[in-house]
N, C-alpha and C. Protein backbone atom coordinates (compact mmCIF):
# COMPACT_ATOMS: atom_id res chain seq x y z
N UNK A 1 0.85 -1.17 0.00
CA UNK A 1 0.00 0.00 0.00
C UNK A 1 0.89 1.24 0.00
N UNK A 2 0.50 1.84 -1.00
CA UNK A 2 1.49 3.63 -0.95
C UNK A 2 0.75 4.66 0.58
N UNK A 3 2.00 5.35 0.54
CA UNK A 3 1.79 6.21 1.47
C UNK A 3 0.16 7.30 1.11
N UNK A 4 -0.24 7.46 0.20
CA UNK A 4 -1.07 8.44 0.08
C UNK A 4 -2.57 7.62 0.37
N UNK A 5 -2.03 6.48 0.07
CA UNK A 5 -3.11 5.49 -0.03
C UNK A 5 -3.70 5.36 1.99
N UNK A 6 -2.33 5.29 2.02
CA UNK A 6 -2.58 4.71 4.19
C UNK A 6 -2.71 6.38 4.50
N UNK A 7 -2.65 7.29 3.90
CA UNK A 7 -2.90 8.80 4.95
C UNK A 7 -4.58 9.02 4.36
N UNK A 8 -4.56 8.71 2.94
CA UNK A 8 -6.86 8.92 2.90
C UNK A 8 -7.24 7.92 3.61
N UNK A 9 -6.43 6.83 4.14
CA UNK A 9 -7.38 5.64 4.34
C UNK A 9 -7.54 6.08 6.21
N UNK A 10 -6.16 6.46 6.94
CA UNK A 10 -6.11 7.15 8.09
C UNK A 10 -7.38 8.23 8.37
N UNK A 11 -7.10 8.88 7.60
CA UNK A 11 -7.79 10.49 7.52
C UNK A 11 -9.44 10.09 7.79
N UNK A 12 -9.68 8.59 6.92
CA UNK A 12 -11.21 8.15 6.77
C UNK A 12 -11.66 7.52 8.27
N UNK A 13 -10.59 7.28 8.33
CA UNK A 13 -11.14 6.56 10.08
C UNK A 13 -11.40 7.61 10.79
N UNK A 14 -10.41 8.69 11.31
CA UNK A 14 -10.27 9.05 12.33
C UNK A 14 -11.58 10.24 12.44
N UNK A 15 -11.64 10.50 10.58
CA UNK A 15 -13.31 11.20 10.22
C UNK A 15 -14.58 10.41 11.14
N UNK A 16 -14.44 9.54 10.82
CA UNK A 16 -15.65 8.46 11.19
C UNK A 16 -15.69 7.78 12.57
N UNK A 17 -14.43 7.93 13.17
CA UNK A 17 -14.30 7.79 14.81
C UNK A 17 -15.08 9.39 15.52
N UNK A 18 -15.02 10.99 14.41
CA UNK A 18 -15.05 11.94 15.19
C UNK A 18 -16.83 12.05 14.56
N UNK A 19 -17.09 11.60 13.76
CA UNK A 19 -18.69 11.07 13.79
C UNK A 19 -19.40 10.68 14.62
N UNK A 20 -18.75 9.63 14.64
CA UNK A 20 -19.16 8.66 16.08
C UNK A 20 -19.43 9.01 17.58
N UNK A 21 -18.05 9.92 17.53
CA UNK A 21 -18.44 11.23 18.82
C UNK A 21 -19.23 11.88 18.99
N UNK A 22 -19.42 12.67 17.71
CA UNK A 22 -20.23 13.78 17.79
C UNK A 22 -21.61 13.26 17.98
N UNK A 23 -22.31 11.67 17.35
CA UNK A 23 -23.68 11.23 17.19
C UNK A 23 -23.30 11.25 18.93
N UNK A 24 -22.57 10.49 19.55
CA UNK A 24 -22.90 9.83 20.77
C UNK A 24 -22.84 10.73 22.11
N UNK A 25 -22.24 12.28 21.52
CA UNK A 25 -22.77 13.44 22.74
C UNK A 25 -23.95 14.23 22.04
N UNK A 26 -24.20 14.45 20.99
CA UNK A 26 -25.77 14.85 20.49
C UNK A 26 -26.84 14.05 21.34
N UNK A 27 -26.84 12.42 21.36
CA UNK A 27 -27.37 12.01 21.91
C UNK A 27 -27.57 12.31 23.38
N UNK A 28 -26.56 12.06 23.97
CA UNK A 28 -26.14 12.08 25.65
C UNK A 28 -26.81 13.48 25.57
N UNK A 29 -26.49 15.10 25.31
CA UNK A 29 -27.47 15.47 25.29
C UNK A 29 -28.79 15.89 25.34
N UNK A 30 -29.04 15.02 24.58
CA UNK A 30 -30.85 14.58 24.46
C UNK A 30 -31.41 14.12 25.56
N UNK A 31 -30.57 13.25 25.98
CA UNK A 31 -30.56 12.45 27.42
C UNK A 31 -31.31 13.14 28.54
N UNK A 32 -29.88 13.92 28.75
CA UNK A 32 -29.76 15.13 30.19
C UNK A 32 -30.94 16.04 29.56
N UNK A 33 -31.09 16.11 28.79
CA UNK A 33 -32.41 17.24 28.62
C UNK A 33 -33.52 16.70 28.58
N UNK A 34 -33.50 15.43 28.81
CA UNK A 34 -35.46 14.72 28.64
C UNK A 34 -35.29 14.23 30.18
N UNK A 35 -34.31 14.25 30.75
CA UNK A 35 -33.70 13.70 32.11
C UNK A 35 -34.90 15.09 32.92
N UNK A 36 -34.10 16.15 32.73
CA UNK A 36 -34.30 17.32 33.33
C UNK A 36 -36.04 18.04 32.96
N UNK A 37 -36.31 17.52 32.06
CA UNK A 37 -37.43 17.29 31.75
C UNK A 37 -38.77 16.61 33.01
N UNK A 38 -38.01 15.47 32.69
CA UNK A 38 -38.91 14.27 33.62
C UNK A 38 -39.08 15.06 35.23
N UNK A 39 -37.56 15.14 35.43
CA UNK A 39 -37.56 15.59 36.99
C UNK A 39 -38.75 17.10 37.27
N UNK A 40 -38.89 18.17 36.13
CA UNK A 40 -39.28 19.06 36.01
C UNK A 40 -41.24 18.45 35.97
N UNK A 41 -41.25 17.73 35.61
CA UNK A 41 -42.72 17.18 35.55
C UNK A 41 -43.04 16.43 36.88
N UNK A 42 -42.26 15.65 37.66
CA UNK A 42 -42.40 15.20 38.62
C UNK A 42 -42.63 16.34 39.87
N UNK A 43 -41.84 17.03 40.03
CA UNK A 43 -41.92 18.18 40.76
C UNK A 43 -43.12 18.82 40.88
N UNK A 44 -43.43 19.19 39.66
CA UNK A 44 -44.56 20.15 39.37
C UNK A 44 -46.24 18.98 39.77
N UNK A 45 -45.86 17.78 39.71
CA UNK A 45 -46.79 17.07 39.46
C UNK A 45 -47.16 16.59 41.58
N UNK A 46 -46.07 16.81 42.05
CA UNK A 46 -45.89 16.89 43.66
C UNK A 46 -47.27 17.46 43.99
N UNK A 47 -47.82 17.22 45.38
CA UNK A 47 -48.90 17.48 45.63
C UNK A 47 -48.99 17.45 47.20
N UNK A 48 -48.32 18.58 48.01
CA UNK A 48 -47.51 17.91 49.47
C UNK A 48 -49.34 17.56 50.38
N UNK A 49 -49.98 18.47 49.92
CA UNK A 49 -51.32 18.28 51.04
C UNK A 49 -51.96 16.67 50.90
N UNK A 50 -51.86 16.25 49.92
CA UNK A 50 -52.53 14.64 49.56
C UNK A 50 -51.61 13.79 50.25
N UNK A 51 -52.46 12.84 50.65
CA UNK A 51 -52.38 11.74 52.23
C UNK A 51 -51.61 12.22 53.45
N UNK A 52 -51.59 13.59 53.98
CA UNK A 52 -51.37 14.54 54.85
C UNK A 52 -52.29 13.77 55.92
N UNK A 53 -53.50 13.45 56.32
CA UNK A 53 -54.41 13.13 56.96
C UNK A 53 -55.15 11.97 56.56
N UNK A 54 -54.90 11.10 57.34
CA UNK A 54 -55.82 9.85 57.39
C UNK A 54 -56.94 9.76 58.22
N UNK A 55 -58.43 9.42 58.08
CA UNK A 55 -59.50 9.34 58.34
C UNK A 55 -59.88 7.99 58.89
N UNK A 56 -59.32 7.52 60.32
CA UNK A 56 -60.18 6.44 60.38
C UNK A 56 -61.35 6.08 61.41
N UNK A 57 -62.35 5.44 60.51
CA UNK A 57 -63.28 5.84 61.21
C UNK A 57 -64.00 4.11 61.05
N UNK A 58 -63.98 3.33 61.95
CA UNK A 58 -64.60 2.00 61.90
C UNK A 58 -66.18 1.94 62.41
């Protein structure tokens, strides 16, 4: 294999290794923001006065 041949063939990996990066923190991303999401719905969805007081009455 010639040298020009192993530096496009180099050049093609290390392209497609920094692809690979970039998909897999776009994602992670997505993550922490549907993460922060959820927690933001849970919160809001809190309700401190409900089962505060139990009623028993036999």
């Amino acid at each position: 294999m010639d040298i020009a041949a192993l530096s496009i063939s180099m050049n093609q990996t290390k392209l497609a290794q920094e692809v690979g990066i970039r998909v897999l923190q776009i994602a992670q991303n997505q993550s922490v923001q549907q993460t922060q999401e959820i927690v933001q719905m849970m919160q809001s969805s809190v309700q401190p006065n409900l089962g505060g007081n139990l009623d028993i009455k036999g």
